[in-house]
PDB file of N, CA and C in Angstrom:
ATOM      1  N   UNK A   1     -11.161  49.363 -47.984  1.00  0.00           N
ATOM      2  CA  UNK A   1     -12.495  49.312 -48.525  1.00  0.00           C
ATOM      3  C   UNK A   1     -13.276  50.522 -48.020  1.00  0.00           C
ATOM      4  N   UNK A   2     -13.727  51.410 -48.830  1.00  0.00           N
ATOM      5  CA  UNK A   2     -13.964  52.788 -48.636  1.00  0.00           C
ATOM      6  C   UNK A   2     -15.895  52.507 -48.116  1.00  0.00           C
ATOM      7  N   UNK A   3     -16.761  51.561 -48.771  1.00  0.00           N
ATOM      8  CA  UNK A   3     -17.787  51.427 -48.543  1.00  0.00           C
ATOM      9  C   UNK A   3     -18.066  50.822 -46.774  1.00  0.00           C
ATOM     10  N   UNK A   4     -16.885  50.630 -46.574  1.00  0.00           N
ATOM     11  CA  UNK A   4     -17.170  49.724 -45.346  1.00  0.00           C
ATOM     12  C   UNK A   4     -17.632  48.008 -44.998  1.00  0.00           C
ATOM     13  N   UNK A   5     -17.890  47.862 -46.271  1.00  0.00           N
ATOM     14  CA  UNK A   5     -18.619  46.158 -46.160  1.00  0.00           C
ATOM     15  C   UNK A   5     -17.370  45.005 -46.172  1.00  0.00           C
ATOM     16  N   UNK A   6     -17.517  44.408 -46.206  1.00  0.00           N
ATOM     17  CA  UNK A   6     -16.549  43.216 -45.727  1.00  0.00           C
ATOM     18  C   UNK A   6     -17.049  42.458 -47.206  1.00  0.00           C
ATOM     19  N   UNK A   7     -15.687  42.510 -47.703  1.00  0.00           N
ATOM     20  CA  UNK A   7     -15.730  41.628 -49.597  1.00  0.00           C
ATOM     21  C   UNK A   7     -15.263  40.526 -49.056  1.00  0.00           C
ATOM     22  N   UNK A   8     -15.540  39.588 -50.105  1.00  0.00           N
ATOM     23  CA  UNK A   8     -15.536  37.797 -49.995  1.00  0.00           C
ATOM     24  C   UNK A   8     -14.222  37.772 -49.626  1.00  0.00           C
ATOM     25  N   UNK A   9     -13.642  38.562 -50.400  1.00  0.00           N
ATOM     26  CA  UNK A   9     -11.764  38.234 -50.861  1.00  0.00           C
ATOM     27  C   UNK A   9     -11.594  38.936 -49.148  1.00  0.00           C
ATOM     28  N   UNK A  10     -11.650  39.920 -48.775  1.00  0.00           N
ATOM     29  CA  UNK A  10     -11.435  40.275 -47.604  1.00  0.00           C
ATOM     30  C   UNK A  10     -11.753  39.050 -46.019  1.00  0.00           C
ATOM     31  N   UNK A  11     -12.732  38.579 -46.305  1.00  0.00           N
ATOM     32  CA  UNK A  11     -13.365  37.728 -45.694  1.00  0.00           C
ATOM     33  C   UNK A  11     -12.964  36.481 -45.341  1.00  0.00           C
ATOM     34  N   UNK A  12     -12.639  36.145 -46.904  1.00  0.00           N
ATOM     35  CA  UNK A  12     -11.426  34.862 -46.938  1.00  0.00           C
ATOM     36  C   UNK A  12     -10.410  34.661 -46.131  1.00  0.00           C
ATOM     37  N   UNK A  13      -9.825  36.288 -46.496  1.00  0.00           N
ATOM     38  CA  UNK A  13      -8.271  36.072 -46.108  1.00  0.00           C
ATOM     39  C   UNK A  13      -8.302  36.110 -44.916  1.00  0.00           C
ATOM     40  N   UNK A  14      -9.206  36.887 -43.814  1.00  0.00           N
ATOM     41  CA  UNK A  14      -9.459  36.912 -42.142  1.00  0.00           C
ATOM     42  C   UNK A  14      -9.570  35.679 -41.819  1.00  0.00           C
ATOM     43  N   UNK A  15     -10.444  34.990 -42.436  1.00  0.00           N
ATOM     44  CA  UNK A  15     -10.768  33.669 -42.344  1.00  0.00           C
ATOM     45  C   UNK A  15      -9.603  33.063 -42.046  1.00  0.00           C
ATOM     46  N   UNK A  16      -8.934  32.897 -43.288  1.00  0.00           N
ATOM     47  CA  UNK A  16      -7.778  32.133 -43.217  1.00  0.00           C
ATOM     48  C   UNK A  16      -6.651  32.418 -42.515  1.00  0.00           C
ATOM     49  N   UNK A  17      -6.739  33.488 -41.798  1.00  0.00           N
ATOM     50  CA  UNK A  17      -5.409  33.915 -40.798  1.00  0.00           C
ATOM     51  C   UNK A  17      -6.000  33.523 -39.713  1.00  0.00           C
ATOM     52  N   UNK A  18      -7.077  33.785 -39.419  1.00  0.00           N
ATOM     53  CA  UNK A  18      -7.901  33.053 -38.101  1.00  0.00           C
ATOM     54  C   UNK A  18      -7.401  31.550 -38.244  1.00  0.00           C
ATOM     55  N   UNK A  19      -7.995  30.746 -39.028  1.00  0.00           N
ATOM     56  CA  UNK A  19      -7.722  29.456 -39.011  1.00  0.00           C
ATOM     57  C   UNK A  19      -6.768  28.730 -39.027  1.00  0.00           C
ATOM     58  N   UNK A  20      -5.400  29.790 -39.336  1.00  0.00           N
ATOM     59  CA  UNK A  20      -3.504  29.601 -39.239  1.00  0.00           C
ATOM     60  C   UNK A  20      -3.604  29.613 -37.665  1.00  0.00           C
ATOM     61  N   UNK A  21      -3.671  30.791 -37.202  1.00  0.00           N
ATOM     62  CA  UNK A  21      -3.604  31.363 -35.700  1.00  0.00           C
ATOM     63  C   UNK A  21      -4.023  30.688 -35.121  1.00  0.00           C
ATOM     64  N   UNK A  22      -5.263  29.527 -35.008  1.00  0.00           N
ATOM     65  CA  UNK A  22      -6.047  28.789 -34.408  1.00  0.00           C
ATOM     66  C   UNK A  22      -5.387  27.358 -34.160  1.00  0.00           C
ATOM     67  N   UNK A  23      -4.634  27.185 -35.732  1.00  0.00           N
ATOM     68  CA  UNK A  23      -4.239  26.301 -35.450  1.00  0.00           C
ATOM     69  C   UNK A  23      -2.384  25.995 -34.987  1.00  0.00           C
ATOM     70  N   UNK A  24      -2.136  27.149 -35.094  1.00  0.00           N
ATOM     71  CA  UNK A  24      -0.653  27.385 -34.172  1.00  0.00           C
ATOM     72  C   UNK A  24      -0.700  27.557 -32.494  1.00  0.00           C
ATOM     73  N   UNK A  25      -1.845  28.018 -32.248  1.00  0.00           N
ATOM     74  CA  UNK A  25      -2.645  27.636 -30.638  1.00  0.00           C
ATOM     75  C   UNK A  25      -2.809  26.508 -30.575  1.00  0.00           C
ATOM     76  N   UNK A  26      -3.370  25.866 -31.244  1.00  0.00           N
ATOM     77  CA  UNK A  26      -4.195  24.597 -30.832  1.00  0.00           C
ATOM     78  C   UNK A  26      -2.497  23.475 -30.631  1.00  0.00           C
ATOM     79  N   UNK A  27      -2.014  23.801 -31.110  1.00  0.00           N
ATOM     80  CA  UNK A  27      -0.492  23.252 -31.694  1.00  0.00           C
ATOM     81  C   UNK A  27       0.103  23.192 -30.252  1.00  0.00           C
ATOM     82  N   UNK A  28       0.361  25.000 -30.132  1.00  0.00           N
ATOM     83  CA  UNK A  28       1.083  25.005 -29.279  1.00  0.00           C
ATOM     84  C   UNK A  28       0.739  24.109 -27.883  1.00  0.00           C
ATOM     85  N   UNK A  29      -1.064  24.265 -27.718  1.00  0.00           N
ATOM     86  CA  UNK A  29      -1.399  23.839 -26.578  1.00  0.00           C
ATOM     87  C   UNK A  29      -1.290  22.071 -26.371  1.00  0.00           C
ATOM     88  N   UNK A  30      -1.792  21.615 -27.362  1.00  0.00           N
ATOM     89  CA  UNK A  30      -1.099  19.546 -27.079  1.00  0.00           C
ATOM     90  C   UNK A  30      -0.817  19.239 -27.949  1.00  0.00           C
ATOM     91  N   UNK A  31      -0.093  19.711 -29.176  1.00  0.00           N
ATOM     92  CA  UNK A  31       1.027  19.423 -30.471  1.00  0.00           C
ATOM     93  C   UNK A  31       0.075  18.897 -31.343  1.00  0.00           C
ATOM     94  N   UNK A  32       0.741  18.744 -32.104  1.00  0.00           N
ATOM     95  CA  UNK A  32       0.090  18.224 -33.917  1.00  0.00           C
ATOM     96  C   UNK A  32      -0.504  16.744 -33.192  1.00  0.00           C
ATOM     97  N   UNK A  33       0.224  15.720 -32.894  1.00  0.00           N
ATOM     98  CA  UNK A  33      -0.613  14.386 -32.468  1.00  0.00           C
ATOM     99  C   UNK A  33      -1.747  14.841 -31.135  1.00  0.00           C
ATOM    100  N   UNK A  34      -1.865  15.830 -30.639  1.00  0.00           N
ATOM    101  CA  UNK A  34      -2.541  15.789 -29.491  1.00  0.00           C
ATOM    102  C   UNK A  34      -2.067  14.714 -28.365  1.00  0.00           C
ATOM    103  N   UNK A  35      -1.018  15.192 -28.441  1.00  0.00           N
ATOM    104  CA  UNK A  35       0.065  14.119 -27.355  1.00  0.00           C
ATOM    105  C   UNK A  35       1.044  14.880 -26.296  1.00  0.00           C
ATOM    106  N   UNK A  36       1.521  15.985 -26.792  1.00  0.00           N
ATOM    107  CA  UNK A  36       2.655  17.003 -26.744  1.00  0.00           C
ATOM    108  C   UNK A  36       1.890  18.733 -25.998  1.00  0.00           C
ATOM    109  N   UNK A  37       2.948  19.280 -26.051  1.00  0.00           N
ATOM    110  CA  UNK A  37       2.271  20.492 -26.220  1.00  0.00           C
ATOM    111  C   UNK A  37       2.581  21.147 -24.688  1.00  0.00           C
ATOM    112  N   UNK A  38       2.102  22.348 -24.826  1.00  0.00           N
ATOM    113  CA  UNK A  38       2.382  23.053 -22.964  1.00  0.00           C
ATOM    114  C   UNK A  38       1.122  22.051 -22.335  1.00  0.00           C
ATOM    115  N   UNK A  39      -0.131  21.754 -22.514  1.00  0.00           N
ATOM    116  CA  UNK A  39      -0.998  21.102 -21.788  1.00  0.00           C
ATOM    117  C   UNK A  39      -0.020  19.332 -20.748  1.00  0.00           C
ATOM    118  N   UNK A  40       0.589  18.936 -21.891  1.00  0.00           N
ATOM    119  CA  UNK A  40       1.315  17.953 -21.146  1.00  0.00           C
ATOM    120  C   UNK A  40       2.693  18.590 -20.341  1.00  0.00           C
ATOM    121  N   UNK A  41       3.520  19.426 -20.694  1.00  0.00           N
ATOM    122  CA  UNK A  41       4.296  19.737 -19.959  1.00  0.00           C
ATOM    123  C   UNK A  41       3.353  20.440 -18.408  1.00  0.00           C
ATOM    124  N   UNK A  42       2.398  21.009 -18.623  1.00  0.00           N
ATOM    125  CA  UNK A  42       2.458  20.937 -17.867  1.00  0.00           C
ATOM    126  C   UNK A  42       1.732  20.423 -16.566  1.00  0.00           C
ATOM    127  N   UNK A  43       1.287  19.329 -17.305  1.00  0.00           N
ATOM    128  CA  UNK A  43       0.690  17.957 -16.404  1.00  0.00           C
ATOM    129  C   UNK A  43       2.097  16.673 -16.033  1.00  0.00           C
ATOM    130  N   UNK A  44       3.240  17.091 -16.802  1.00  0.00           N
ATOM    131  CA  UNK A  44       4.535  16.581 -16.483  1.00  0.00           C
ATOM    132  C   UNK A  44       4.890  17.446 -15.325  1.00  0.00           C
ATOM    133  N   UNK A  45       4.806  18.846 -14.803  1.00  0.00           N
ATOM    134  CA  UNK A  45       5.132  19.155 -14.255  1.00  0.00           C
ATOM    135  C   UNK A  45       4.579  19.382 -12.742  1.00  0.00           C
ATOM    136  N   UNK A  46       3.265  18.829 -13.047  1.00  0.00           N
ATOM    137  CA  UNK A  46       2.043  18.560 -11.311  1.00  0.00           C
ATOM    138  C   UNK A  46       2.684  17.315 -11.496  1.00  0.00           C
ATOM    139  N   UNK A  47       2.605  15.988 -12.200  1.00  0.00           N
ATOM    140  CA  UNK A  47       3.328  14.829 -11.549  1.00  0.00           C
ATOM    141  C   UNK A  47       4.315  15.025 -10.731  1.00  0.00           C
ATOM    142  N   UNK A  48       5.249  15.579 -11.442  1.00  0.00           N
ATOM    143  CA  UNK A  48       7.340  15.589 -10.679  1.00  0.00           C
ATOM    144  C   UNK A  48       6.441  16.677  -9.500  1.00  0.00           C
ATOM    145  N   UNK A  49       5.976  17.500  -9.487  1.00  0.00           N
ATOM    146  CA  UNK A  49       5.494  18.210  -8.210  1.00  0.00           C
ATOM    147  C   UNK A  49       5.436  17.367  -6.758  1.00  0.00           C
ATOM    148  N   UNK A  50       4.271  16.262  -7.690  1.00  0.00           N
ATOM    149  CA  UNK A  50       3.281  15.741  -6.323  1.00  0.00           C
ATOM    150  C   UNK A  50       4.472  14.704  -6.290  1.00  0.00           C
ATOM    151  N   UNK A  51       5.280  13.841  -7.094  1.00  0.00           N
ATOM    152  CA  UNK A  51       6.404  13.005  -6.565  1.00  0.00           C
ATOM    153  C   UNK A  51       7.552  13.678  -6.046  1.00  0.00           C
ATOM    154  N   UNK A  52       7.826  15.386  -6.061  1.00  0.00           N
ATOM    155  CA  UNK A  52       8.584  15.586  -5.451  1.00  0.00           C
ATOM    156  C   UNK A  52       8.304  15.909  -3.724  1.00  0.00           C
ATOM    157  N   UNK A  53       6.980  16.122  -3.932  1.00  0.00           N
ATOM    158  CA  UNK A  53       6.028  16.382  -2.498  1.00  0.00           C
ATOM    159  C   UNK A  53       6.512  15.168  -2.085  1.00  0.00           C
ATOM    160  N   UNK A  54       5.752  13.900  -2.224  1.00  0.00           N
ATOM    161  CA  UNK A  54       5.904  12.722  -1.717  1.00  0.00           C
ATOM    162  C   UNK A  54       7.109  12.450  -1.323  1.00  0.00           C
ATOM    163  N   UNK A  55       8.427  12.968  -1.608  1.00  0.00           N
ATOM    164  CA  UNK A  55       9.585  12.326  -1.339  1.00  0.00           C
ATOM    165  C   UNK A  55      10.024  12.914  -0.240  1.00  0.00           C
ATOM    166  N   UNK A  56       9.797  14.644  -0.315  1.00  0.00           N
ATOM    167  CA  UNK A  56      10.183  15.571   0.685  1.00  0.00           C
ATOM    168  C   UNK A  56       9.311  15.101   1.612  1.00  0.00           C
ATOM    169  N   UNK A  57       7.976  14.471   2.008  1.00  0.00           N
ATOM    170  CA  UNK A  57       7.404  14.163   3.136  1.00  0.00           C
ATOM    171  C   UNK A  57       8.054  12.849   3.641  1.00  0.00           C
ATOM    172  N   UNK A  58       8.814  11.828   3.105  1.00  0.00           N
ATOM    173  CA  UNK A  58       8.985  10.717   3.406  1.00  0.00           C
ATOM    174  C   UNK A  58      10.005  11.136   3.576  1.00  0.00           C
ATOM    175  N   UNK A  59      11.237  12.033   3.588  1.00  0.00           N
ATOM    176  CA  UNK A  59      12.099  12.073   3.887  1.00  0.00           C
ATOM    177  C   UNK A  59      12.004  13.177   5.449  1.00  0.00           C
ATOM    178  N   UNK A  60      10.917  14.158   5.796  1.00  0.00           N
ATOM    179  CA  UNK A  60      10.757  14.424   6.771  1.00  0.00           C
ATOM    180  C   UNK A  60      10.310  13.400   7.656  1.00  0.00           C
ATOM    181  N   UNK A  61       9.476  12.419   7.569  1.00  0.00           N
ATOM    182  CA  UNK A  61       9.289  11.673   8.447  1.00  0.00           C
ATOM    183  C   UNK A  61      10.297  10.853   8.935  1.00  0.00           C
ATOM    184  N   UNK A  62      11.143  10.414   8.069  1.00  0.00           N
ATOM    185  CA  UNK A  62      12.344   9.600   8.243  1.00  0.00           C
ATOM    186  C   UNK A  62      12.802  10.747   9.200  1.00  0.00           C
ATOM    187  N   UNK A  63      13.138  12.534   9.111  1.00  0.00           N
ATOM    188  CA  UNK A  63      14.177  12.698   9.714  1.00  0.00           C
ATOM    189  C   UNK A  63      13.203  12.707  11.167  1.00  0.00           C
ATOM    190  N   UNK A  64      12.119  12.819  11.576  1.00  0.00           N
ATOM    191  CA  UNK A  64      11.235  13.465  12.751  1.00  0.00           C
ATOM    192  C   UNK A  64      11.705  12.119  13.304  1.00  0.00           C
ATOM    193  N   UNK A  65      11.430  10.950  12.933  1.00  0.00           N
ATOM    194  CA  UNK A  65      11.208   8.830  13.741  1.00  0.00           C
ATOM    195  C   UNK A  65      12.853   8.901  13.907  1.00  0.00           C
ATOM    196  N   UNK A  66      13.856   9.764  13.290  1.00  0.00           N
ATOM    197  CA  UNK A  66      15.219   9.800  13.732  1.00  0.00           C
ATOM    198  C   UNK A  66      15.589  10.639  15.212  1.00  0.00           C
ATOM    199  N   UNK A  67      14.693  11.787  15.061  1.00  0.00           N
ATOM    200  CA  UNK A  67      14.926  12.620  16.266  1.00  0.00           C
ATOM    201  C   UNK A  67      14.198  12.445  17.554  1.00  0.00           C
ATOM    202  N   UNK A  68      13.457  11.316  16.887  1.00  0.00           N
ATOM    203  CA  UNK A  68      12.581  10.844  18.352  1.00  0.00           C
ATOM    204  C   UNK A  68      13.417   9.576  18.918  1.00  0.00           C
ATOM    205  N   UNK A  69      14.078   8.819  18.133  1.00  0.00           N
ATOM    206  CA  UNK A  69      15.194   8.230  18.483  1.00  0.00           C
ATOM    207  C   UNK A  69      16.111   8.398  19.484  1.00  0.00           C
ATOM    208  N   UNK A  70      16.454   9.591  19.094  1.00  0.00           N
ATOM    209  CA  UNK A  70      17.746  10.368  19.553  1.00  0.00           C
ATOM    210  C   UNK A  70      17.001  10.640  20.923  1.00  0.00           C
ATOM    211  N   UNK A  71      16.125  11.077  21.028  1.00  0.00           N
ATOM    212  CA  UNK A  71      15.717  11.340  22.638  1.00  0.00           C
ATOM    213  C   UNK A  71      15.139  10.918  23.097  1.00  0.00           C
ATOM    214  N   UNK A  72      14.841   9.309  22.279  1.00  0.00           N
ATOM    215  CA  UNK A  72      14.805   7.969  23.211  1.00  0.00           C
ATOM    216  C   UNK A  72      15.850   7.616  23.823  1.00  0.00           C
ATOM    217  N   UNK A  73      17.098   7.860  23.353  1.00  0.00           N
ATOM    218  CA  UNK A  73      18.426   7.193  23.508  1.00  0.00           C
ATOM    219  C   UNK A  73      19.070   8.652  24.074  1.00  0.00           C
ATOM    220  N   UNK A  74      18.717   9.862  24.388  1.00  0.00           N
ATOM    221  CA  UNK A  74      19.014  10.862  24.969  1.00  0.00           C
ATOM    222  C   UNK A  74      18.494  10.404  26.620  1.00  0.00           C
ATOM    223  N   UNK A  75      17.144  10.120  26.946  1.00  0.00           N
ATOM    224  CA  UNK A  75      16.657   9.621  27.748  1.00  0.00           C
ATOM    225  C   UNK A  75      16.971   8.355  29.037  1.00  0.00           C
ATOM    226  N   UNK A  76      17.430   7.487  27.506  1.00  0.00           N
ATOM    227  CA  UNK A  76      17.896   6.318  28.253  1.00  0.00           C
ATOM    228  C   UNK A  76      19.185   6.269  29.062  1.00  0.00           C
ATOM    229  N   UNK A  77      20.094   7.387  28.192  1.00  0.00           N
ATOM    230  CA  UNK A  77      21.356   7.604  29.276  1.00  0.00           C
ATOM    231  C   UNK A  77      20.967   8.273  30.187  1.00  0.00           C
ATOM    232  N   UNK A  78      20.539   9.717  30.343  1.00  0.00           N
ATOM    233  CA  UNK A  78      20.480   9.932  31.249  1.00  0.00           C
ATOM    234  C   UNK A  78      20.157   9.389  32.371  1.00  0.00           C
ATOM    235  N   UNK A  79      19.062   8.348  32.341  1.00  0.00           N
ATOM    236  CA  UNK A  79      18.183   7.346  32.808  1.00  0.00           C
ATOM    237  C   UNK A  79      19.205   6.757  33.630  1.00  0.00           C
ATOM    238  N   UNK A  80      20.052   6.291  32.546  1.00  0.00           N
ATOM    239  CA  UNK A  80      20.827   5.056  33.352  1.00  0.00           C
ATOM    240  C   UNK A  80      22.321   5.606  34.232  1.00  0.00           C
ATOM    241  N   UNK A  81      22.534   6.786  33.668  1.00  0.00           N
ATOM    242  CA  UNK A  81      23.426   7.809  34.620  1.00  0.00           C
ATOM    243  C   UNK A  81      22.787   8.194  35.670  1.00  0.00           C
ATOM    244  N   UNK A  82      21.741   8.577  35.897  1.00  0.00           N
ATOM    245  CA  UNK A  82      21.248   9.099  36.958  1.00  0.00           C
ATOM    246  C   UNK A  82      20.969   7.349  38.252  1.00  0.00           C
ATOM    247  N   UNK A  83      20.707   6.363  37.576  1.00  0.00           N
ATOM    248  CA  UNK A  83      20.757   5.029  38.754  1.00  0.00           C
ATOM    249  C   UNK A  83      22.175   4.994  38.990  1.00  0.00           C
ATOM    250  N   UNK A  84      23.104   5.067  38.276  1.00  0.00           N
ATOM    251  CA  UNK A  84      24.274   4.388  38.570  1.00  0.00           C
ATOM    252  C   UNK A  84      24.687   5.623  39.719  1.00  0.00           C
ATOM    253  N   UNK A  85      25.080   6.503  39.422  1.00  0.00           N
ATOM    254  CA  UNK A  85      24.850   7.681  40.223  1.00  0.00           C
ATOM    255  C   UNK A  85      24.300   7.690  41.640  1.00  0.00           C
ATOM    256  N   UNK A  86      23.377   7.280  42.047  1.00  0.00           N
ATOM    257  CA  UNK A  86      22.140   7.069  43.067  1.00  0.00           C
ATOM    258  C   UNK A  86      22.875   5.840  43.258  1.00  0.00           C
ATOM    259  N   UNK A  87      22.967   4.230  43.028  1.00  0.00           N
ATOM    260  CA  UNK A  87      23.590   3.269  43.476  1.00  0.00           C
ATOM    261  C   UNK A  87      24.979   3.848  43.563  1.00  0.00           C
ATOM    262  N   UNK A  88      25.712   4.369  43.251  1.00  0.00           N
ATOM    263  CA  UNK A  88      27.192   4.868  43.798  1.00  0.00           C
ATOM    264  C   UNK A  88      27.347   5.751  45.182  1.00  0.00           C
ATOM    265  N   UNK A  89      25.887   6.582  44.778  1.00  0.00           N
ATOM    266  CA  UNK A  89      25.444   7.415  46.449  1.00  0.00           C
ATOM    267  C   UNK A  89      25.034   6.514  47.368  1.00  0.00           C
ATOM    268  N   UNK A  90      24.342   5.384  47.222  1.00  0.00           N
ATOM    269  CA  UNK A  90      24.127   4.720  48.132  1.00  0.00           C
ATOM    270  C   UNK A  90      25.008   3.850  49.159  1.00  0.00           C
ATOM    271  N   UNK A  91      26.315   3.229  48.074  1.00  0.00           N
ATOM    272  CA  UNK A  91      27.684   2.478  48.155  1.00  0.00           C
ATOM    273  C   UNK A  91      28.466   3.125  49.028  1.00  0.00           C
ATOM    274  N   UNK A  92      28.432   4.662  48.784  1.00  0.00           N
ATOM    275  CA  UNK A  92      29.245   5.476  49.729  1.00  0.00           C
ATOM    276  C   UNK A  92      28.981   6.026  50.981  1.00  0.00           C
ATOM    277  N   UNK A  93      27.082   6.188  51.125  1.00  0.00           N
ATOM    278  CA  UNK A  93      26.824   6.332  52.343  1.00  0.00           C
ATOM    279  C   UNK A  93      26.604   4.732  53.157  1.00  0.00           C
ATOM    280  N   UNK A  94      26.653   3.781  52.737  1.00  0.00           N
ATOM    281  CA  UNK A  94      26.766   2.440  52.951  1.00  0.00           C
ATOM    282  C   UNK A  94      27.864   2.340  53.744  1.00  0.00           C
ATOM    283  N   UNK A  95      29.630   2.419  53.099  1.00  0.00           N
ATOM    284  CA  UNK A  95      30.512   2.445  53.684  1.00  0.00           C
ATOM    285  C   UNK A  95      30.668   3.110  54.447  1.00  0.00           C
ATOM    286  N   UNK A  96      30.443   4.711  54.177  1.00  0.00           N
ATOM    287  CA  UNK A  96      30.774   5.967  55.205  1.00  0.00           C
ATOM    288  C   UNK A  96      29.776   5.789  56.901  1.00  0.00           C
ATOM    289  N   UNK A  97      28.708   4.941  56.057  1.00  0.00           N
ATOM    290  CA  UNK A  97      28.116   4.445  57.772  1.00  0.00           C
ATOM    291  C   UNK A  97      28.615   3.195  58.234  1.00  0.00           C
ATOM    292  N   UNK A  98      29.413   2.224  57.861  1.00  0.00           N
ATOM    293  CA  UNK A  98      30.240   1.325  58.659  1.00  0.00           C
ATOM    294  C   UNK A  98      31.760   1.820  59.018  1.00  0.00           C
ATOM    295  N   UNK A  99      31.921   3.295  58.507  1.00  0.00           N
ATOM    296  CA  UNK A  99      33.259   3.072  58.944  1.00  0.00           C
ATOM    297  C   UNK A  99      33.097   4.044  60.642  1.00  0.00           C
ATOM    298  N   UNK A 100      31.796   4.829  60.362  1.00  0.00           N
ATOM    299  CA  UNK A 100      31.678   5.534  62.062  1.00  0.00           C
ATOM    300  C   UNK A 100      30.790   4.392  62.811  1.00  0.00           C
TER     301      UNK A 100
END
């Protein structure tokens, strides 16, 4: 258009490629039912996030209440090695002083 003005027929057709384009966005973003779309994928994908968060924390805690375990029961032997030990030292300086 050599005058520069914007004709009906010109106008239309912008129109109407706008309003294709608009609605292949609108599409793409939560689908034809407004159900679908990248907006739900990717509100599917903060759910599985925060339930995969949740699992990886419950499974660290499980392993931390395991390792505190372990050196409860690291503890307790030593514990009980170190009396038996000490009552065996005692048994022997016991005897070793009745036999002089």
């Amino acid at each position: 258009n050599p005058s520069g003005l914007v004709t009906r027929v010109e106008c239309n057709r912008i129109s109407g490629e706008t309003r294709r384009e608009l609605t292949i966005i609108k599409n793409a973003l939560v689908g034809e039912d407004l159900r679908h779309g990248l907006v739900k994928e990717v509100g599917d994908i903060k759910r599985d996030t925060r339930n995969l968060k949740k699992i990886l924390n419950s499974e660290q805690e499980e392993v931390d209440e395991k390792q505190k375990l372990a050196m409860k029961y690291k503890i307790t032997i030593v514990g009980a090695l170190v009396s038996s030990l000490t009552l065996i030292g005692l048994k022997i300086i016991e005897v070793a002083s009745t036999l002089l």
